[in-house]
PDB file of N, CA and C in Angstrom:
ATOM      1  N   UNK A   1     -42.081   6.829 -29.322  1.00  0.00           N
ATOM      2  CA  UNK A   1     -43.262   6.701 -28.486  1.00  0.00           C
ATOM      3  C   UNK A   1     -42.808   6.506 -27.035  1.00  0.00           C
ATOM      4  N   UNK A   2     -43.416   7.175 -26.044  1.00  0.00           N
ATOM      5  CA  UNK A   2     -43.207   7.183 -25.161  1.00  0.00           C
ATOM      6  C   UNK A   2     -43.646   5.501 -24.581  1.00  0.00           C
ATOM      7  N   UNK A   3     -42.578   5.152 -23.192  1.00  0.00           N
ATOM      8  CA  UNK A   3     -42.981   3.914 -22.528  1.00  0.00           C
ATOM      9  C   UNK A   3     -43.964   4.238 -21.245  1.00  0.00           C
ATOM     10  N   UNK A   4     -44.706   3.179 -20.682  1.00  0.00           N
ATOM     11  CA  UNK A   4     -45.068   3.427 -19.726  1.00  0.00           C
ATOM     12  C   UNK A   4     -43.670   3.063 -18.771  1.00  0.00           C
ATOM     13  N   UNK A   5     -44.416   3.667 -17.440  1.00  0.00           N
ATOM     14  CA  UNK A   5     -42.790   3.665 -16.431  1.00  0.00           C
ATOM     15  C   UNK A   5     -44.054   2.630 -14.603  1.00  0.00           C
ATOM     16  N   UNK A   6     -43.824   2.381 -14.121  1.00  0.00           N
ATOM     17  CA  UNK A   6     -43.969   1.656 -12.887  1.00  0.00           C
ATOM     18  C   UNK A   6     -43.559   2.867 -11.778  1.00  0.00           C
ATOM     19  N   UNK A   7     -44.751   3.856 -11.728  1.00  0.00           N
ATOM     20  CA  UNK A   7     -44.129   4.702 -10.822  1.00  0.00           C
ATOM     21  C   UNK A   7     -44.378   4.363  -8.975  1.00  0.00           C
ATOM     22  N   UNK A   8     -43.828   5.032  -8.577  1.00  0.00           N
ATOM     23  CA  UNK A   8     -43.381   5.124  -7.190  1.00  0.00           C
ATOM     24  C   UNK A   8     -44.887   5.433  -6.307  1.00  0.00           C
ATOM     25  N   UNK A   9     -44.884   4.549  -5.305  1.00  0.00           N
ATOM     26  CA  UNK A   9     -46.042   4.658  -4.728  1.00  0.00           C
ATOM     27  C   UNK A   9     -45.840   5.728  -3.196  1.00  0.00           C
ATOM     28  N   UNK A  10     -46.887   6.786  -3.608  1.00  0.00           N
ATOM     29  CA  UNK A  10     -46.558   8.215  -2.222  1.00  0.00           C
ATOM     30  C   UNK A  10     -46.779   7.535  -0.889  1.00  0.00           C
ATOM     31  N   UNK A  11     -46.796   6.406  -0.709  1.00  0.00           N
ATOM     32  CA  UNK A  11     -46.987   5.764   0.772  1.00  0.00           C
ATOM     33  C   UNK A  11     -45.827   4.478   0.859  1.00  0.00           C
ATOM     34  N   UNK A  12     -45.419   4.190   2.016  1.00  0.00           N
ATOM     35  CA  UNK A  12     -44.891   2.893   2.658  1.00  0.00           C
ATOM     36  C   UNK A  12     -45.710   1.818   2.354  1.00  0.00           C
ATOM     37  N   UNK A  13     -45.100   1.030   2.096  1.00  0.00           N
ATOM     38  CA  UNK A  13     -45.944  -0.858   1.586  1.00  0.00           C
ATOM     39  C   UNK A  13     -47.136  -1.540   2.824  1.00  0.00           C
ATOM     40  N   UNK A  14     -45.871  -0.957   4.035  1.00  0.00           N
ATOM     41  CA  UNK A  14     -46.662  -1.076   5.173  1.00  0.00           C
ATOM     42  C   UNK A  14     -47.762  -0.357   5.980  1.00  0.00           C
ATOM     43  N   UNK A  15     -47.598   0.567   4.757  1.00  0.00           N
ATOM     44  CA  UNK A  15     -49.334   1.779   5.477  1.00  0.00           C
ATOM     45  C   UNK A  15     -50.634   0.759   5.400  1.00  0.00           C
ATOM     46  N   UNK A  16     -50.986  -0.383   4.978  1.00  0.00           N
ATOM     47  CA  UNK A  16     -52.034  -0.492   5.227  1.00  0.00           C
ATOM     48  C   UNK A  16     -52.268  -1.779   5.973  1.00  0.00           C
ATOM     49  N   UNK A  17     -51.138  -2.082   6.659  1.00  0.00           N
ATOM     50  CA  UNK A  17     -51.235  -3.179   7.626  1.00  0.00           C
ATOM     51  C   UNK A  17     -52.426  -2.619   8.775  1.00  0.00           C
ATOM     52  N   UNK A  18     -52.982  -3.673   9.435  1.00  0.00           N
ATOM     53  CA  UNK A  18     -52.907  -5.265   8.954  1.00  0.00           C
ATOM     54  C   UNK A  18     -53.897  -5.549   7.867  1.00  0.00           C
ATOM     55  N   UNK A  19     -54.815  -4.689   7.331  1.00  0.00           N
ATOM     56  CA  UNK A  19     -55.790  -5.319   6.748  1.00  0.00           C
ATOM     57  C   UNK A  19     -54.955  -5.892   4.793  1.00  0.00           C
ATOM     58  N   UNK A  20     -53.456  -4.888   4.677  1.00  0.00           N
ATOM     59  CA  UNK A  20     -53.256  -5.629   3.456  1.00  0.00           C
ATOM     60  C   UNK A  20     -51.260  -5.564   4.258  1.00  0.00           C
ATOM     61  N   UNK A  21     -51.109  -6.755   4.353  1.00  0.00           N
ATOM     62  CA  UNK A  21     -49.069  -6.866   4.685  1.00  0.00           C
ATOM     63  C   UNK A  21     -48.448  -5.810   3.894  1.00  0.00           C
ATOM     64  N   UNK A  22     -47.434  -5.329   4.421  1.00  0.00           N
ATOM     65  CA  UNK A  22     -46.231  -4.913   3.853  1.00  0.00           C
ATOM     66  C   UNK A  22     -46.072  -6.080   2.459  1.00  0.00           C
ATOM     67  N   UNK A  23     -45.386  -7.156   2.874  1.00  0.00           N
ATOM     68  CA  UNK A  23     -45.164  -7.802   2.113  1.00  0.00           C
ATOM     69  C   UNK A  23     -45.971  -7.954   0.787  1.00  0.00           C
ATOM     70  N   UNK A  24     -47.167  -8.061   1.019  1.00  0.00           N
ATOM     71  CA  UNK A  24     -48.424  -8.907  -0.133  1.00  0.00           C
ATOM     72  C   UNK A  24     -47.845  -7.271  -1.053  1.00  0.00           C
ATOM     73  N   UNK A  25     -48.129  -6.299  -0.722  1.00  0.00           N
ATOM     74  CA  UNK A  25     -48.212  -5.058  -1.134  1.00  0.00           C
ATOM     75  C   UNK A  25     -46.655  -4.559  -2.034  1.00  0.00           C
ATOM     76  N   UNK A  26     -45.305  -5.170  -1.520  1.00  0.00           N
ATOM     77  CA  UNK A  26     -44.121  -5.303  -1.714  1.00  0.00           C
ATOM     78  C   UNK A  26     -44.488  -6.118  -2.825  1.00  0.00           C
ATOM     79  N   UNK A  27     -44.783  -7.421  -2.656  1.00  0.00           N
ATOM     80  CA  UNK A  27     -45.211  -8.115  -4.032  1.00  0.00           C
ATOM     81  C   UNK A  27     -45.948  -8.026  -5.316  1.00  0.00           C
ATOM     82  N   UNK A  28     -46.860  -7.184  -5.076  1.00  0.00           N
ATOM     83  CA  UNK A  28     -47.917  -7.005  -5.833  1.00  0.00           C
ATOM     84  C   UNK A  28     -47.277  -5.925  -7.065  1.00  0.00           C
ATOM     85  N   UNK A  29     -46.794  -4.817  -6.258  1.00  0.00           N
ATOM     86  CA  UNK A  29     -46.262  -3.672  -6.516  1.00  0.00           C
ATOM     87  C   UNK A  29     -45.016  -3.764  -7.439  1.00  0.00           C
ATOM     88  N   UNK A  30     -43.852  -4.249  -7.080  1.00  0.00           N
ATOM     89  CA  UNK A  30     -42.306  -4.767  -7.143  1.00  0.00           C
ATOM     90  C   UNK A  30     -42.485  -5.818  -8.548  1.00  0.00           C
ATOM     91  N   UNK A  31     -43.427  -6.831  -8.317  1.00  0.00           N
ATOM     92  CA  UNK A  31     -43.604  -8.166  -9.478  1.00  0.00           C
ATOM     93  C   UNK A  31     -44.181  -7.808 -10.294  1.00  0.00           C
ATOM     94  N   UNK A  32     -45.418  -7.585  -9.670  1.00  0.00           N
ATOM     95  CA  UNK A  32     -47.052  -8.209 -10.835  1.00  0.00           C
ATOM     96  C   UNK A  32     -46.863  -6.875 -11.840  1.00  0.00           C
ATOM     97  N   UNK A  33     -47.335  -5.747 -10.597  1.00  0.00           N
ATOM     98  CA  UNK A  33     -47.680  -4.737 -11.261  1.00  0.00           C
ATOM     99  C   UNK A  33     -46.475  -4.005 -12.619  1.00  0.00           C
ATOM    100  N   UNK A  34     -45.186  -4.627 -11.995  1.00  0.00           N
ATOM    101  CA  UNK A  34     -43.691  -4.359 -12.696  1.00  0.00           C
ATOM    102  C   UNK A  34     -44.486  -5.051 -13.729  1.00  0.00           C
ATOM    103  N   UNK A  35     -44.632  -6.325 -13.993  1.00  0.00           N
ATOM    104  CA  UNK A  35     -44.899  -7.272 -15.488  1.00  0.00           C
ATOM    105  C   UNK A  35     -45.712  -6.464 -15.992  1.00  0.00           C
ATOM    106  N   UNK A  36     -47.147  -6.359 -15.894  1.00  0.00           N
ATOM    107  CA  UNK A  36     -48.035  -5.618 -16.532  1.00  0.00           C
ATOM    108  C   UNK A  36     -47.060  -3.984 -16.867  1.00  0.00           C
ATOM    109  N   UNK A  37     -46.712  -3.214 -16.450  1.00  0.00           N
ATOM    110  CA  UNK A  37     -46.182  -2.562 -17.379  1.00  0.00           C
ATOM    111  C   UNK A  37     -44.871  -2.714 -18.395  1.00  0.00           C
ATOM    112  N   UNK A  38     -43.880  -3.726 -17.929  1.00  0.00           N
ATOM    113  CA  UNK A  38     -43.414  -4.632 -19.117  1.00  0.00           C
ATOM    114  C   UNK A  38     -43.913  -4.923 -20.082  1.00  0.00           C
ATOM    115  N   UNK A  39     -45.628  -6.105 -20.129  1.00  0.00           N
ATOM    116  CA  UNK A  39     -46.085  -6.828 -21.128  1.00  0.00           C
ATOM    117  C   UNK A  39     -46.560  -5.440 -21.428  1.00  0.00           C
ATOM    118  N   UNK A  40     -47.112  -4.480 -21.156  1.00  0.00           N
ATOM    119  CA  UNK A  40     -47.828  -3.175 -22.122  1.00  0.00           C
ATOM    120  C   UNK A  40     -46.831  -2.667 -22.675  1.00  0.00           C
ATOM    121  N   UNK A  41     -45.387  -2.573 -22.702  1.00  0.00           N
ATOM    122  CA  UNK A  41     -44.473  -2.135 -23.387  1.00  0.00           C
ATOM    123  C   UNK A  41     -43.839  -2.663 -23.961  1.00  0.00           C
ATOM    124  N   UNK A  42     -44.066  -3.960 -23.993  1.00  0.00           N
ATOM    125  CA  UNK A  42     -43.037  -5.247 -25.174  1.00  0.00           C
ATOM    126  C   UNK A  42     -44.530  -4.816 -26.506  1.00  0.00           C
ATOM    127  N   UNK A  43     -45.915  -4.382 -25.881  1.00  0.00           N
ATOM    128  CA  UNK A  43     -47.176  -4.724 -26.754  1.00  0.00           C
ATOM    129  C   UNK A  43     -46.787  -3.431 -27.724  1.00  0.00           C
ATOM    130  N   UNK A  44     -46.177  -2.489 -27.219  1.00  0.00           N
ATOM    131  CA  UNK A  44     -46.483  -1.407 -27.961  1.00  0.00           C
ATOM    132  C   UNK A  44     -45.532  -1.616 -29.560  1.00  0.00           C
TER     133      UNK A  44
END
């Protein structure tokens, strides 16, 4: 069975400064969003 994968986002972290940081977006992306496709692939 195929895994899900955490793909690559077609923009810079910092394209949507100021209304969302580089950073928050670096985080969100890099951590959270990394776990959630982890925990959906430890689920499978």
């Amino acid at each position: 069975m195929a895994e899900y994968t955490l793909p690559d986002l077609d923009y810079d972290y910092g394209a949507l400064d100021p209304s969302i940081s580089g950073k928050i977006m670096e985080l969100h992306h890099s951590k959270h969003h990394a776990t959630y496709v982890k925990g959906a692939n430890t689920a499978l």
